[in-house]
C-alpha atoms as a PDB file:
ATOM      1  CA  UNK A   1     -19.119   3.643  41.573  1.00  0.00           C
ATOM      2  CA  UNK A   2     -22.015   5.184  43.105  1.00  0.00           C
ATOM      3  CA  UNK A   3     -25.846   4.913  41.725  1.00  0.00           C
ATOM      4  CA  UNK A   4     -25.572   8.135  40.475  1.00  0.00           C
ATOM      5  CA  UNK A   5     -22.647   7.192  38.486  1.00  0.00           C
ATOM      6  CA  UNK A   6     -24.227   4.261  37.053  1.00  0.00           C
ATOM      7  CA  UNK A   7     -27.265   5.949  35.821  1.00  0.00           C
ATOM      8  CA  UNK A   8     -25.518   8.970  34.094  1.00  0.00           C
ATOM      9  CA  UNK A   9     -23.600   6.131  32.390  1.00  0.00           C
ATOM     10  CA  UNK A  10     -26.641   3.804  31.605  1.00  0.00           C
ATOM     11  CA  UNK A  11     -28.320   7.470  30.221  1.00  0.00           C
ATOM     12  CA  UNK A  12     -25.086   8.276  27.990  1.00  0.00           C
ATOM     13  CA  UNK A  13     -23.652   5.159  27.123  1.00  0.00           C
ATOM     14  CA  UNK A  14     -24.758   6.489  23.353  1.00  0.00           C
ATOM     15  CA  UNK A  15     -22.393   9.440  23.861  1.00  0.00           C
ATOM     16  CA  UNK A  16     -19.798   7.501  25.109  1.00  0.00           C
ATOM     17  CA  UNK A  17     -19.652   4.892  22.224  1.00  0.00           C
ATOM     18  CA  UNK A  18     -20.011   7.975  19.715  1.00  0.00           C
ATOM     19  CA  UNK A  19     -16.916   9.323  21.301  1.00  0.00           C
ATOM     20  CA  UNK A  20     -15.174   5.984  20.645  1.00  0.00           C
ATOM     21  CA  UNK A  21     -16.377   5.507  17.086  1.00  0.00           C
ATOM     22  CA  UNK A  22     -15.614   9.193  16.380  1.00  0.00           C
ATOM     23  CA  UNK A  23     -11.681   8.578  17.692  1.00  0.00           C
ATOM     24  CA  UNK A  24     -11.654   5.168  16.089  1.00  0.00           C
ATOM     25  CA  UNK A  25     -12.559   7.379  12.869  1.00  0.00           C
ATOM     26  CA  UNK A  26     -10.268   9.886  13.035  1.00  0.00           C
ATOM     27  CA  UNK A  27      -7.452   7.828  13.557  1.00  0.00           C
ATOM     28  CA  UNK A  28      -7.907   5.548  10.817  1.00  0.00           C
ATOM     29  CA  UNK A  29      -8.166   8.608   8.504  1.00  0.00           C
ATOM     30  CA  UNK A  30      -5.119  10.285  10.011  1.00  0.00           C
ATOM     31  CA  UNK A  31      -3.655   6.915   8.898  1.00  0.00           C
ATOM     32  CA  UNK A  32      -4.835   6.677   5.486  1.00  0.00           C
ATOM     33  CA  UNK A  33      -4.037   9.920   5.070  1.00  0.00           C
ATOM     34  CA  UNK A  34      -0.245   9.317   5.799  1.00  0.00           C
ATOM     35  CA  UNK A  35      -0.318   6.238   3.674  1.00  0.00           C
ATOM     36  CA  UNK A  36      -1.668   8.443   0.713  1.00  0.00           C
ATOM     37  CA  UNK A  37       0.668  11.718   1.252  1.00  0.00           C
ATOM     38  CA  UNK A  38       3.804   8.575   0.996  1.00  0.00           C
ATOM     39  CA  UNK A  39       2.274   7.639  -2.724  1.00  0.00           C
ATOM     40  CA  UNK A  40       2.049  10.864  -3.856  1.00  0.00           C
ATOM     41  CA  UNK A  41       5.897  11.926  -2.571  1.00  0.00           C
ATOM     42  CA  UNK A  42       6.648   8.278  -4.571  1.00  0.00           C
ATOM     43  CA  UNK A  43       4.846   9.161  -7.374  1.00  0.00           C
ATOM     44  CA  UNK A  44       6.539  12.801  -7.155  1.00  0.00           C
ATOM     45  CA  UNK A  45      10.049  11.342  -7.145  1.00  0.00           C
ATOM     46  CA  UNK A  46       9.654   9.409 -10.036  1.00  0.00           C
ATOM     47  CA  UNK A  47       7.953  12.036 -11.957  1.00  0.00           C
ATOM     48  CA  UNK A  48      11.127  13.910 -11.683  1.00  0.00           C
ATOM     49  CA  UNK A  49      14.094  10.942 -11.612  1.00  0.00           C
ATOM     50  CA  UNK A  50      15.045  10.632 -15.637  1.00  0.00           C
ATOM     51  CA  UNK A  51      16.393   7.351 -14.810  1.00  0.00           C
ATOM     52  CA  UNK A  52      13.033   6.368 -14.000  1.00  0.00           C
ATOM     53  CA  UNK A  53      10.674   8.150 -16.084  1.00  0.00           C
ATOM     54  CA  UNK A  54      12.313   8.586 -19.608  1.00  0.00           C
ATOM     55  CA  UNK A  55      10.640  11.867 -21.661  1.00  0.00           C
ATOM     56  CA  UNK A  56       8.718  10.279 -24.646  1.00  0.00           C
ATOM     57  CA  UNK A  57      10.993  11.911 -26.866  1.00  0.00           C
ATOM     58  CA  UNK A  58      13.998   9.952 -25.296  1.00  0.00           C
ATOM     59  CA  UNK A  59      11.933   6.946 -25.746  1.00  0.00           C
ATOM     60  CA  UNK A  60      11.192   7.260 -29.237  1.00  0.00           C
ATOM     61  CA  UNK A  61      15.405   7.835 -29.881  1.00  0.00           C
ATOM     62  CA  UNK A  62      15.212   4.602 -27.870  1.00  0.00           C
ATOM     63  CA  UNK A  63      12.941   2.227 -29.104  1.00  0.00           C
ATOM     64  CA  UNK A  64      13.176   2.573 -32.572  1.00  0.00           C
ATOM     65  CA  UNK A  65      10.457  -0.257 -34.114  1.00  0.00           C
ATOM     66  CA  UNK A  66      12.282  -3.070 -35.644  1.00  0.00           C
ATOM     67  CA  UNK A  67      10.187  -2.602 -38.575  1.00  0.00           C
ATOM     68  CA  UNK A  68      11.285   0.705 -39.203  1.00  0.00           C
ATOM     69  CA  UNK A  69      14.456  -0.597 -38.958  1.00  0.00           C
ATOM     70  CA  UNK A  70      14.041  -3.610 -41.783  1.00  0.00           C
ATOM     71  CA  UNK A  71      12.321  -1.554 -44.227  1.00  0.00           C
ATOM     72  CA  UNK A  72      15.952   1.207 -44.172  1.00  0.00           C
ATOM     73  CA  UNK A  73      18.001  -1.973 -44.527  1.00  0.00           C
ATOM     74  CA  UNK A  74      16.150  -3.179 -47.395  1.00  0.00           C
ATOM     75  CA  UNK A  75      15.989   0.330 -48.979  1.00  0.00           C
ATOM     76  CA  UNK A  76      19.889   0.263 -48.764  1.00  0.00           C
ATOM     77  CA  UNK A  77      20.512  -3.347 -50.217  1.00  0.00           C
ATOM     78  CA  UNK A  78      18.297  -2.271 -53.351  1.00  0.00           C
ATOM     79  CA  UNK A  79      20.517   0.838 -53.379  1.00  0.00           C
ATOM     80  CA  UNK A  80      23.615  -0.782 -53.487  1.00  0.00           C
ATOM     81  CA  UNK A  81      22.734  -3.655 -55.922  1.00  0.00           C
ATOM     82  CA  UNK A  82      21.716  -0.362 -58.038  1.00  0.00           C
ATOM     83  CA  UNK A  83      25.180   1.094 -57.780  1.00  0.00           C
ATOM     84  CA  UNK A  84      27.081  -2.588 -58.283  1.00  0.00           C
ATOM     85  CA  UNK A  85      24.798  -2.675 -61.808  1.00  0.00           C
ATOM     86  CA  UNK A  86      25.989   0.955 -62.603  1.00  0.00           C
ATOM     87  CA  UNK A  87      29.462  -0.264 -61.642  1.00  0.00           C
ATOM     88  CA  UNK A  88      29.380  -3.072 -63.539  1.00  0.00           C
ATOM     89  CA  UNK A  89      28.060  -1.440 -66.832  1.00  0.00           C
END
């Protein structure tokens, strides 16, 4: 290298590094930017696969509460020891 060379790179070393950080920069936000726009297509797919995302309505056909449940099985014992007295009368 000759002097000139040197100087104009001891004067805009600055610039040089700015150039570097600025690269560095855009590349990792070209990168995070992929890693996002993959999430979203995820989240996309799911949002429209009913095996994976059930419709609340499906769920409530689904997961009935068990408590629900015992309080219609107690209503029909009580109804058919009603009938059985009727019967037996």
């Amino acid at each position: 290298m000759t002097v000139e060379q040197k100087n104009y790179l001891k004067n805009n070393w600055l610039t040089l590094a700015n150039l570097l950080v600025l690269l560095t920069l855009a590349y990792n936000l070209g990168v995070s930017q992929t890693k996002i726009e993959k999430d979203i297509d995820v989240l996309k797919l799911h949002a429209n696969d009913i095996n994976l995302h059930m419709p609340f309505e499906k769920k409530i056909e689904v997961f009935v509460p068990r408590v629900e449940l015992d309080s219609r099985l107690k209503n029909m014992e009580t109804m058919l020891e009603r009938i059985e007295q009727k019967m037996d009368r």
